[in-house]
Structures are given as structure tokens and as C-alpha cells.
N, C-alpha and C. Protein backbone atom coordinates (compact mmCIF):
# COMPACT_ATOMS: atom_id res chain seq x y z
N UNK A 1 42.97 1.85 -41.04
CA UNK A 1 43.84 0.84 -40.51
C UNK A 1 43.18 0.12 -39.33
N UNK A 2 42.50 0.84 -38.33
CA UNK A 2 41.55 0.16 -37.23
C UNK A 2 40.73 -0.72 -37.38
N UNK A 3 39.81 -0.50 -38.81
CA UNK A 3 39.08 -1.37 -39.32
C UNK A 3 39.32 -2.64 -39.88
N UNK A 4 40.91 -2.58 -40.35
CA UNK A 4 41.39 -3.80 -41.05
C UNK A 4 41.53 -4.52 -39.74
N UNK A 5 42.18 -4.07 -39.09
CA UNK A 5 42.86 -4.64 -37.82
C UNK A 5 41.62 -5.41 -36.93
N UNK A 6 40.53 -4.63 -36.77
CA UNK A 6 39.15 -5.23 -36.56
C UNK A 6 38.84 -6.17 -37.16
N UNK A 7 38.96 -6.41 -38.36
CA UNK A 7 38.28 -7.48 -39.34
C UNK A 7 39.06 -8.87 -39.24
N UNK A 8 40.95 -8.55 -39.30
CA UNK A 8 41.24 -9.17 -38.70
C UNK A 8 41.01 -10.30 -37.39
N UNK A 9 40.65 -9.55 -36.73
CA UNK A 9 40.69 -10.49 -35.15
C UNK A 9 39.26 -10.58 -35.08
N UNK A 10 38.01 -10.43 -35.93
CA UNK A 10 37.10 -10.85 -35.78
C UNK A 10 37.07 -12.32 -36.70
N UNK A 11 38.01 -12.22 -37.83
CA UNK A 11 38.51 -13.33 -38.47
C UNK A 11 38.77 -14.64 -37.69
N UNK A 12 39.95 -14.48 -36.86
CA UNK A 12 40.40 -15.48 -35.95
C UNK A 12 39.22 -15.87 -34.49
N UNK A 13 38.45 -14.64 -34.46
CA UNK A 13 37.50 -15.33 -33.66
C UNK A 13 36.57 -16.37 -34.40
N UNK A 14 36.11 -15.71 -35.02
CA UNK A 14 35.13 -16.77 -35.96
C UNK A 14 35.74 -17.86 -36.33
N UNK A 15 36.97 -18.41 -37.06
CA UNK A 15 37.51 -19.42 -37.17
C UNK A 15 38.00 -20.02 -35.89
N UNK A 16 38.01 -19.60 -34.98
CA UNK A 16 38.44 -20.30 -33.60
C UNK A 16 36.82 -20.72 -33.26
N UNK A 17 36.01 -20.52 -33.13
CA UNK A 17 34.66 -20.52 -32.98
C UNK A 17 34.31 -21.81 -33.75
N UNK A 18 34.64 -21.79 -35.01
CA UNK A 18 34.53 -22.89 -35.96
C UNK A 18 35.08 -23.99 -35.82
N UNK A 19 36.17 -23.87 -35.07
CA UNK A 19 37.08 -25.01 -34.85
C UNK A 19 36.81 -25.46 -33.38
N UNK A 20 35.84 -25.05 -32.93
CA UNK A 20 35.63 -25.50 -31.30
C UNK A 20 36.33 -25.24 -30.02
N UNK A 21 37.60 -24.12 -30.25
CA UNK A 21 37.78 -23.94 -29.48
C UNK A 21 37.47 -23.53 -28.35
N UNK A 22 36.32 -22.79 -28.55
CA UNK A 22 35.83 -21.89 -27.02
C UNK A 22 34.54 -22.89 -26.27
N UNK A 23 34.43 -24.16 -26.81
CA UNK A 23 33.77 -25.29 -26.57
C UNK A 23 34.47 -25.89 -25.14
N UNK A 24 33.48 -26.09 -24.45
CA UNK A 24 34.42 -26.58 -22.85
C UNK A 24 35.19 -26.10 -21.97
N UNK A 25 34.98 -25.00 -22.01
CA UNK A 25 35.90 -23.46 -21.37
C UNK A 25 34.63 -23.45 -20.02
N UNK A 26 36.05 -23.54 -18.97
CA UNK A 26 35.37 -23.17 -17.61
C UNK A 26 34.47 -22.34 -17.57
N UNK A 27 33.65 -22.33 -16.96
CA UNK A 27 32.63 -21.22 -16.03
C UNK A 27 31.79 -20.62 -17.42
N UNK A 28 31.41 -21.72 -18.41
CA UNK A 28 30.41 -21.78 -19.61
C UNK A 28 29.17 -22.21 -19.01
N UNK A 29 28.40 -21.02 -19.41
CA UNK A 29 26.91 -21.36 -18.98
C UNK A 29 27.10 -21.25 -17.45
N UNK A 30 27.72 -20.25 -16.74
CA UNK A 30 27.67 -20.14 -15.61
C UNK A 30 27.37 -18.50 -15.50
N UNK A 31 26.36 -17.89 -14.64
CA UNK A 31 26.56 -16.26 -14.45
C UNK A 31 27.95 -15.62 -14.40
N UNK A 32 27.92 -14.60 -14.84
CA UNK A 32 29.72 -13.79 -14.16
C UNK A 32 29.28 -13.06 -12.96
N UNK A 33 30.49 -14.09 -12.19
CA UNK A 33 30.15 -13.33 -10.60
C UNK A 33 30.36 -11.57 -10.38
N UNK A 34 29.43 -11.05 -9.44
CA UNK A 34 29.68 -9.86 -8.95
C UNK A 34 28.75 -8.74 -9.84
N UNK A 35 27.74 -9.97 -11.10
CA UNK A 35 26.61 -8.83 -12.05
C UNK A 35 25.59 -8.96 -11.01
N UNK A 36 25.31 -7.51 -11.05
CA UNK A 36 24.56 -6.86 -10.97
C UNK A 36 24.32 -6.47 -9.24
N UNK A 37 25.22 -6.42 -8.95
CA UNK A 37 26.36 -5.93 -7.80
C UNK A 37 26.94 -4.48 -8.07
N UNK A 38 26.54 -3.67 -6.80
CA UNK A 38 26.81 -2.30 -6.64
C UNK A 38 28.50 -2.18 -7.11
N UNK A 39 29.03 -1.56 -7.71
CA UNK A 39 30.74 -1.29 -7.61
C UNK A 39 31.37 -1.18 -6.60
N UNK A 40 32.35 -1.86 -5.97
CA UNK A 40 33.35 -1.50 -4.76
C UNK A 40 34.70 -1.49 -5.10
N UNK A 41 34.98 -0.54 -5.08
CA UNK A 41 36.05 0.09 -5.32
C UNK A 41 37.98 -0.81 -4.15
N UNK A 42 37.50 -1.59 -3.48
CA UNK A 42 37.89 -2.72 -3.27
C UNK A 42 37.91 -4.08 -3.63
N UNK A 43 37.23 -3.83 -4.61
CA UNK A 43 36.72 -5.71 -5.07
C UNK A 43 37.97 -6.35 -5.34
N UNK A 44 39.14 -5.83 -5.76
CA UNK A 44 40.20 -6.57 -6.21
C UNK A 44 40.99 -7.28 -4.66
N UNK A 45 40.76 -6.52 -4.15
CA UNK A 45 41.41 -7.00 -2.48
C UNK A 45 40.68 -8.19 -1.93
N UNK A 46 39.32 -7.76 -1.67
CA UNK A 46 38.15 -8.44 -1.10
C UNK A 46 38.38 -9.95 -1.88
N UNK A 47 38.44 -9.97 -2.86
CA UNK A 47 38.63 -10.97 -3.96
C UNK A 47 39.66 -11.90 -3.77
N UNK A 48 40.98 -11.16 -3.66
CA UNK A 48 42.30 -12.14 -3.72
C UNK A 48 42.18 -12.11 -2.27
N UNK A 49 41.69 -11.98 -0.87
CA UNK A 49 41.58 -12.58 0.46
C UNK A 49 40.75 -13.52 0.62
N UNK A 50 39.59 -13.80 -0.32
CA UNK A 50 38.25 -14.54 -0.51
C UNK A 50 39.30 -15.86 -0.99
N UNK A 51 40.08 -15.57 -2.21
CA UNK A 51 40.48 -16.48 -3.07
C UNK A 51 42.05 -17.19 -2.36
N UNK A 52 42.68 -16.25 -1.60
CA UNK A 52 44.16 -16.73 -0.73
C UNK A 52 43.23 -17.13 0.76
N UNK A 53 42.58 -17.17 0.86
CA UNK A 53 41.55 -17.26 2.08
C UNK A 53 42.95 -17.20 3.36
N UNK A 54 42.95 -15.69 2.87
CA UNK A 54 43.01 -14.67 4.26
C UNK A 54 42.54 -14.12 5.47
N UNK A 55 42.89 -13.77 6.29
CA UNK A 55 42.02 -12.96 7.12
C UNK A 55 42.20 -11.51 6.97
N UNK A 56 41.09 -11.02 6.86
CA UNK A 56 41.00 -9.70 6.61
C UNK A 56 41.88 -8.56 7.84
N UNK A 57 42.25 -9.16 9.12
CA UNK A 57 43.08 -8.46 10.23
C UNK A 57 44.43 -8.16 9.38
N UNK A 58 44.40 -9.04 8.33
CA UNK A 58 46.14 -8.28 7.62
C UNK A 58 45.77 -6.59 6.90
N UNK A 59 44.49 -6.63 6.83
CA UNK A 59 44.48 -4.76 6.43
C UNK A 59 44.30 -3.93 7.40
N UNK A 60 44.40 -4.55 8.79
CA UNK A 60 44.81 -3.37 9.97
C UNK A 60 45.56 -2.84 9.99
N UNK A 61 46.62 -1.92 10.57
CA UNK A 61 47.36 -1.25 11.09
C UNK A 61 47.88 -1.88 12.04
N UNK A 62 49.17 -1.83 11.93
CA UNK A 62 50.05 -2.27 13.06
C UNK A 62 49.33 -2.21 14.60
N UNK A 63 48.78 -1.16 14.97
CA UNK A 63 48.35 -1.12 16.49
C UNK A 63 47.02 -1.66 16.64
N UNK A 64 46.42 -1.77 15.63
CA UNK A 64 44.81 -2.48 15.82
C UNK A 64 45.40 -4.05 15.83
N UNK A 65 46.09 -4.59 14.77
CA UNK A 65 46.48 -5.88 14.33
C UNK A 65 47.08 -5.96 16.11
N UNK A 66 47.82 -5.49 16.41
CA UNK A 66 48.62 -5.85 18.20
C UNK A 66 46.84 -5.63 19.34
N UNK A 67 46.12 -4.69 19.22
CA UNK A 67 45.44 -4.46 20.01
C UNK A 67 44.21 -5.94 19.76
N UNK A 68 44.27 -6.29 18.59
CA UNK A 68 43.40 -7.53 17.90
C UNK A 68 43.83 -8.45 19.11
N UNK A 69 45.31 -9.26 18.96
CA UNK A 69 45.86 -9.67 19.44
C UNK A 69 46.05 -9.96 21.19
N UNK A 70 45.91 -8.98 21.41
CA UNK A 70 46.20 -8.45 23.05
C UNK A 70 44.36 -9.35 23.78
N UNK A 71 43.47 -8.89 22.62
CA UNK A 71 41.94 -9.78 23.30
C UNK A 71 41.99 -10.49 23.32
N UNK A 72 42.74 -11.32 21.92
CA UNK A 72 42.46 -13.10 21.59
C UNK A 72 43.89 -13.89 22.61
N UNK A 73 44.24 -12.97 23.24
CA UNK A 73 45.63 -13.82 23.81
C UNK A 73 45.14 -14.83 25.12
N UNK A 74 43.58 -14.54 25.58
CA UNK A 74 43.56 -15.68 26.26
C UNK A 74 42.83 -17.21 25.47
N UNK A 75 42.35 -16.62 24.55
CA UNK A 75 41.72 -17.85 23.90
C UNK A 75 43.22 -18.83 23.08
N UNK A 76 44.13 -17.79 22.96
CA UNK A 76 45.76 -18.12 22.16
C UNK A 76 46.14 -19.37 23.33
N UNK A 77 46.27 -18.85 24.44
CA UNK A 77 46.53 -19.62 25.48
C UNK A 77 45.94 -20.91 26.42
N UNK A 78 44.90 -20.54 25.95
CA UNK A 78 44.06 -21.45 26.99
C UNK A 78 44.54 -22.96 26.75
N UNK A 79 44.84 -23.66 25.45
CA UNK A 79 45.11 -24.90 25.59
C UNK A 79 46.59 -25.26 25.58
N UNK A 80 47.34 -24.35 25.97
CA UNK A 80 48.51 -24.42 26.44
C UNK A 80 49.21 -25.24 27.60
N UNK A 81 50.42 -26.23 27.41
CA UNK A 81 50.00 -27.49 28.10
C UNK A 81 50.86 -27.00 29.89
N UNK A 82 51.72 -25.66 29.72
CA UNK A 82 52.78 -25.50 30.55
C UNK A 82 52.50 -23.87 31.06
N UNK A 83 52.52 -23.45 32.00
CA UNK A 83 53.00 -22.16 32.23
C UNK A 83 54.22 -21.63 31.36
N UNK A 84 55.09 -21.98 31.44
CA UNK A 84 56.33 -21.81 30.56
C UNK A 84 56.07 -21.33 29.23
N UNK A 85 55.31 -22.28 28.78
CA UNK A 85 54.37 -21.78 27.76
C UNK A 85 53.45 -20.87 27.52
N UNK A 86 52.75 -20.47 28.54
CA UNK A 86 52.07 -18.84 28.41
C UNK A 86 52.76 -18.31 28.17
N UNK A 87 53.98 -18.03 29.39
CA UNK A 87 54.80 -17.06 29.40
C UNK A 87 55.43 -16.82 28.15
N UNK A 88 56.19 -17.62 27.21
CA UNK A 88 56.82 -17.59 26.22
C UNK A 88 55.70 -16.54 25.06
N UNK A 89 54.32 -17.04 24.92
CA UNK A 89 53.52 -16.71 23.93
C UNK A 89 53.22 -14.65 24.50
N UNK A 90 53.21 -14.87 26.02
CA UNK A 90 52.67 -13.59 26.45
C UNK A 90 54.25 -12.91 25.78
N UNK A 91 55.58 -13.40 26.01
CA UNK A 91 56.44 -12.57 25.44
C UNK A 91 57.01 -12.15 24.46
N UNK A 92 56.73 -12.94 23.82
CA UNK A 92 56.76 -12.78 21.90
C UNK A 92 55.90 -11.73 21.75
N UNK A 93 54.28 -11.67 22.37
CA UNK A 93 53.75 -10.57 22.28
C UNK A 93 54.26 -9.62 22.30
N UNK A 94 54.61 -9.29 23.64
CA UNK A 94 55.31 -7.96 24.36
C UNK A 94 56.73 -7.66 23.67
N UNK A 95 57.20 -8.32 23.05
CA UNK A 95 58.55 -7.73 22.07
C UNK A 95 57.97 -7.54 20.82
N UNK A 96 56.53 -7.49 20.24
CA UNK A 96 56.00 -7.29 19.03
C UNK A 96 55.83 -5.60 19.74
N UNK A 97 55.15 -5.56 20.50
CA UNK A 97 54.25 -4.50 21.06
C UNK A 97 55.25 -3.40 21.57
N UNK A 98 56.78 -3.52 21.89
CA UNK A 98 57.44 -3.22 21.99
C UNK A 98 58.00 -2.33 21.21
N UNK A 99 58.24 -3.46 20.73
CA UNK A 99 59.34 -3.07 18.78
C UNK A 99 58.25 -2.11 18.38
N UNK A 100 56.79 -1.78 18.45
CA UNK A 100 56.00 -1.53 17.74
C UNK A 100 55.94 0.35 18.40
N UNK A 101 56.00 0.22 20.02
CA UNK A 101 56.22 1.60 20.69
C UNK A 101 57.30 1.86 20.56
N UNK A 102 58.81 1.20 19.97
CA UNK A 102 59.86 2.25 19.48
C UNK A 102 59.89 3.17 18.32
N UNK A 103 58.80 2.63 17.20
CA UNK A 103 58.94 2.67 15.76
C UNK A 103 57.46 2.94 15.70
N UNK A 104 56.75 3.80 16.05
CA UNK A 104 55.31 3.49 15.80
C UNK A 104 54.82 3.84 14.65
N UNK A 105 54.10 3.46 13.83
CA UNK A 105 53.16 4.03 12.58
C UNK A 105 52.03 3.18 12.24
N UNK A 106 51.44 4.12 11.83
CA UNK A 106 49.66 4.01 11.71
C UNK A 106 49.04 5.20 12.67
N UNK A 107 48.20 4.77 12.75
CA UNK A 107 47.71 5.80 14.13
C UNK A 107 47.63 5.41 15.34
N UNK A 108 47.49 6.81 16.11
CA UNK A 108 47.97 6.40 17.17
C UNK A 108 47.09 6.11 18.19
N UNK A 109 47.50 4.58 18.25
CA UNK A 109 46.19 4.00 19.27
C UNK A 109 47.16 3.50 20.23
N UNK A 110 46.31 3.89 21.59
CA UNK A 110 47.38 2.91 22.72
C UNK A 110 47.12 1.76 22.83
N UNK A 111 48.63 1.13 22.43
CA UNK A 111 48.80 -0.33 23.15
C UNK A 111 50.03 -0.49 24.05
N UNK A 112 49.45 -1.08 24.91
CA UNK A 112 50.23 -1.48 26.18
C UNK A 112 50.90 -3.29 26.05
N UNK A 113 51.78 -3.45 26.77
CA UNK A 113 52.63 -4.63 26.66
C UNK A 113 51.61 -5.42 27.74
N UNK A 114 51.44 -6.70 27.67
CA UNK A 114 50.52 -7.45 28.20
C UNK A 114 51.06 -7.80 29.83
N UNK A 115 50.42 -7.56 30.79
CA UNK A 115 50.84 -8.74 31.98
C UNK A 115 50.87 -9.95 31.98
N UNK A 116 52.21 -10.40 32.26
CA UNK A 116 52.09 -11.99 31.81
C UNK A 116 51.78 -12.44 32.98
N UNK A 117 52.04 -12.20 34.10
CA UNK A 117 52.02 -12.48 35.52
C UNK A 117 49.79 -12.52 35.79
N UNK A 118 48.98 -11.66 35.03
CA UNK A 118 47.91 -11.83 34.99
C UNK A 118 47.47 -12.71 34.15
N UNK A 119 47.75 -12.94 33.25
CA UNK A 119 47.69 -13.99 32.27
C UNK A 119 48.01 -15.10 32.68
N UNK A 120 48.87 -15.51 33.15
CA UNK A 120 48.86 -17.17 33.94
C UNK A 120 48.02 -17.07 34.98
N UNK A 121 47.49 -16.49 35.80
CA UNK A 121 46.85 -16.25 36.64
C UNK A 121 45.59 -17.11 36.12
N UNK A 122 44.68 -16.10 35.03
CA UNK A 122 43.87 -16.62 34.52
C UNK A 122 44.06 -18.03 33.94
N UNK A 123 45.22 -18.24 33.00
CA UNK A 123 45.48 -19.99 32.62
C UNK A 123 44.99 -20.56 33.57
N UNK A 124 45.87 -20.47 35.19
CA UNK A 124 46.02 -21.16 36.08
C UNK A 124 44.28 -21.92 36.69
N UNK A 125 43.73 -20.26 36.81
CA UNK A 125 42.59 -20.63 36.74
C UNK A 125 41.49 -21.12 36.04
N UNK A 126 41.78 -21.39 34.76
CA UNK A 126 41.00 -22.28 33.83
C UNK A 126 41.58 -23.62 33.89
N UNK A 127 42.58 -24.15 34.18
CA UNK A 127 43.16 -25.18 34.77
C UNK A 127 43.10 -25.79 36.18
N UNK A 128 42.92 -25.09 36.64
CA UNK A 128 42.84 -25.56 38.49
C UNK A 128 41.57 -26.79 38.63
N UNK A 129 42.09 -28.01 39.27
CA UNK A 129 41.34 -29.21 39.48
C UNK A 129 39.71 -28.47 39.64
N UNK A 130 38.35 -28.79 39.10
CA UNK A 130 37.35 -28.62 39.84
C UNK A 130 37.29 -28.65 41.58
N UNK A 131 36.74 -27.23 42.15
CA UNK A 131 36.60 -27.11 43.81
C UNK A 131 35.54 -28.57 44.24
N UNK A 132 35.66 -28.90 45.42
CA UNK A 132 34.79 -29.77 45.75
C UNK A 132 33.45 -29.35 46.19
N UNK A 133 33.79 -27.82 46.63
CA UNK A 133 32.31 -27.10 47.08
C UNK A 133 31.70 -26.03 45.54
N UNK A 134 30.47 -26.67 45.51
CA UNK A 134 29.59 -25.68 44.48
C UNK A 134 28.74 -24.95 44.71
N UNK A 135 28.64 -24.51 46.19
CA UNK A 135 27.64 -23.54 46.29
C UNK A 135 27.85 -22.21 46.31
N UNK A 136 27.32 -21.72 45.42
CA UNK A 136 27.41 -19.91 45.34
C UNK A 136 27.84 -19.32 46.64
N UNK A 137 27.37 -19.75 47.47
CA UNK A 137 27.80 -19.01 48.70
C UNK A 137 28.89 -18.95 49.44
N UNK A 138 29.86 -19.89 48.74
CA UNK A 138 31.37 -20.51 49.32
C UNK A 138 31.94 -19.91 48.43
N UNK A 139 31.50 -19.72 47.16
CA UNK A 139 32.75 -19.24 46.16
C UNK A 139 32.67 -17.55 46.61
N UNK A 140 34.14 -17.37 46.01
CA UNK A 140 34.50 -16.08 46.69
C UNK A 140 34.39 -14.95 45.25
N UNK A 141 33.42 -13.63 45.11
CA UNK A 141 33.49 -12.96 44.35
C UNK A 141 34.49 -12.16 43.78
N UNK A 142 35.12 -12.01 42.71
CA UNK A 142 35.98 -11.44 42.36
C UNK A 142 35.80 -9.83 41.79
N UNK A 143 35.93 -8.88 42.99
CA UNK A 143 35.62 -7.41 42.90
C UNK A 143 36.75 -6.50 42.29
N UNK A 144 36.59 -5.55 41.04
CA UNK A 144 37.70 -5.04 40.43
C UNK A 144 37.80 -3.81 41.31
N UNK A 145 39.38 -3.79 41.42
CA UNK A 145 39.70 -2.54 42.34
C UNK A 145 39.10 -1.32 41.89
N UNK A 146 38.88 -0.31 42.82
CA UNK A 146 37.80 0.81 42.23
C UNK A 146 38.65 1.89 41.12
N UNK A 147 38.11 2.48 39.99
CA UNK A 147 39.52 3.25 39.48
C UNK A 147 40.18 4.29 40.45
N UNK A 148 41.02 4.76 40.18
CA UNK A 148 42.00 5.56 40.30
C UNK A 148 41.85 7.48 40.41
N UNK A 149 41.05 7.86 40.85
CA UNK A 149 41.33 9.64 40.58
C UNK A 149 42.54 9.95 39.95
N UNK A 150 42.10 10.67 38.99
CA UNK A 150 43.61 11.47 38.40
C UNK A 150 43.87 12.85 39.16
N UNK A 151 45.22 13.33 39.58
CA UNK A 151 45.53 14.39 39.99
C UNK A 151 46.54 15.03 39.78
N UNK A 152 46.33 16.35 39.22
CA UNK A 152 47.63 16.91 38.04
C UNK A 152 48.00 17.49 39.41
N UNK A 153 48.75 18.11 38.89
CA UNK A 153 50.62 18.80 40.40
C UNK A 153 50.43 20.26 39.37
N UNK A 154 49.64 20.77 38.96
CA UNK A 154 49.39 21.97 38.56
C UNK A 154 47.92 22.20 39.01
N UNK A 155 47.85 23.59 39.50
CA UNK A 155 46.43 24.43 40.06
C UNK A 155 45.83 24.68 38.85
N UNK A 156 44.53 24.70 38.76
CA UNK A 156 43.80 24.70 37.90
C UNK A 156 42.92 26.08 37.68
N UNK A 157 42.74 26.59 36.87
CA UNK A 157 42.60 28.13 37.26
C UNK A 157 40.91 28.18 37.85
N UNK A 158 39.93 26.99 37.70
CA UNK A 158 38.77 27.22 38.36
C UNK A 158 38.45 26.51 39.49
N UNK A 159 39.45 25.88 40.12
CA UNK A 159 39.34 25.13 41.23
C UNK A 159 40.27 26.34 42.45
N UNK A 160 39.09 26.71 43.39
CA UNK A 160 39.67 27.71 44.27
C UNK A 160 40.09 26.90 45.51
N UNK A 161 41.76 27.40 46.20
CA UNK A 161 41.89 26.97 47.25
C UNK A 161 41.19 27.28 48.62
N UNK A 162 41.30 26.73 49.04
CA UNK A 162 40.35 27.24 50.49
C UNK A 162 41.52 27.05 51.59
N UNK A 163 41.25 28.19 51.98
CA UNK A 163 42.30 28.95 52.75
C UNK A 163 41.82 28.44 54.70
């Protein structure tokens, strides 16, 4: 029965063949993409983001996709015409990032809710009229506060008091 069934549809190929159908069919006389190309066991993804021309940040995880986010938020901002407007964009953030530390899943990476109050700061200062003085020696260096010592409120069993 396989064989009839074979003979069959080799039938209708050949007469479709005869009749020109497969004559003028896209991507004739063109290589098939992806020969002779290692197997990736993603190609179907890679493919429909290539072809929906996606960005690949939609296969992050919720906290990478927010932590993505949290870097690009000054380049998000910079041509922003209002303070009002940072602020608004820094807070949409921070209720993503939010919603995201009530309900968390993926793994667990820390993300923190953004300072918006530092963030206009910076706007402000990519905005501020050009100074009239340009010499290195007038402008004032901007030094990051030194970190922080950590100190637990529990004795540590190899740290001896001194009496």
C-alpha cells in the first residue's frame, strides 16, 4: 500500500513539473540558507527575531531586562525636553522595578529602584548653558564618596576583643 501511495504522489509531481508549475517559485536557483552551518538548537528563535526584527533583550529575564534598562536610562533621557519629564520616565521605571521586587521570578539578581533625584542631576548637567571658563584648572573634580565599611552587631568568633 506505501508503494502505491508513493507512485501516486510521484505521479502528481511529475505532472505538476510538466505543467510548469514549480517554474518561478521564489528563492529558485538561490542556496538554502543555514547549509552547511553547524546545528543550533535555537535556530527557530534566532530566526523569527532576525525575521520580526526583534531585540534579542526580550529573552532576558525579568531582572536582567530591568537591570538592561536601569544603564540605558540615561541615554532614555538625555533628549528629554523637561525635568518633569525625566522624572515621569525615571518613575514608570521604578513601578516596573517595584512590581518586579513584590513578585520576583527568574533569578535572583539585585535590582534596585533608580534615583530620580540623581538622574536629573545628571540631565541637568548635560543641559546646563556651556561655562564661560575652560580651563582645567577652574573646573571642579567630581570625587566619589569613599565606600562604606560593613559592620555586623554580632562578634565574630576570630576577631578578639581587646580588653
Amino acid at each position: 500500500m506505501t508503494e502505491a501511495w508513493e507512485a501516486a504522489v510521484e505521479a502528481q509531481i511529475r505532472g505538476a513539473a510538466q505543467r510548469g508549475e514549480f517554474d518561478d517559485l521564489p528563492g529558485m536557483g538561490k542556496p538554502i540558507p543555514g547549509r552547511g552551518t553547524p546545528y543550533d538548537e535555537s535556530w527557530w528563535i534566532k530566526s523569527f527575531l532576525e525575521r520580526e526584527a526583534l531585540p534579542s533583550d526580550l529573552l532576558l529575564p525579568t531582572p536582567l531586562q530591568l537591570r538592561r534598562r536601569i544603564e540605558q536610562i540615561p541615554d532614555e533621557v538625555r533628549d528629554l525636553p523637561t525635568e518633569q519629564s525625566v522624572r515621569d520616565v525615571v518613575g514608570q521605571l521604578n513601578a516596573q522595578i517595584v512590581a518586579w521586587l513584590r513578585n520576583p521570578d527568574g533569578p535572583r539578581v539585585v535590582v534596585r529602584p533608580v534615583n530620580a533625584d540623581e538622574v536629573v542631576r545628571r540631565w541637568r548637567a548635560e543641559h546646563a548653558p556651556p561655562s564661560v571658563s575652560t580651563s582645567p584648572a577652574e573646573q571642579v573634580a567630581v570625587v566619589a564618596p569613599p565606600p562604606r565599611s560593613r559592620r555586623t552587631w554580632w562578634p565574630l568568633p576570630w576577631r578578639r576583643r581587646s580588653r
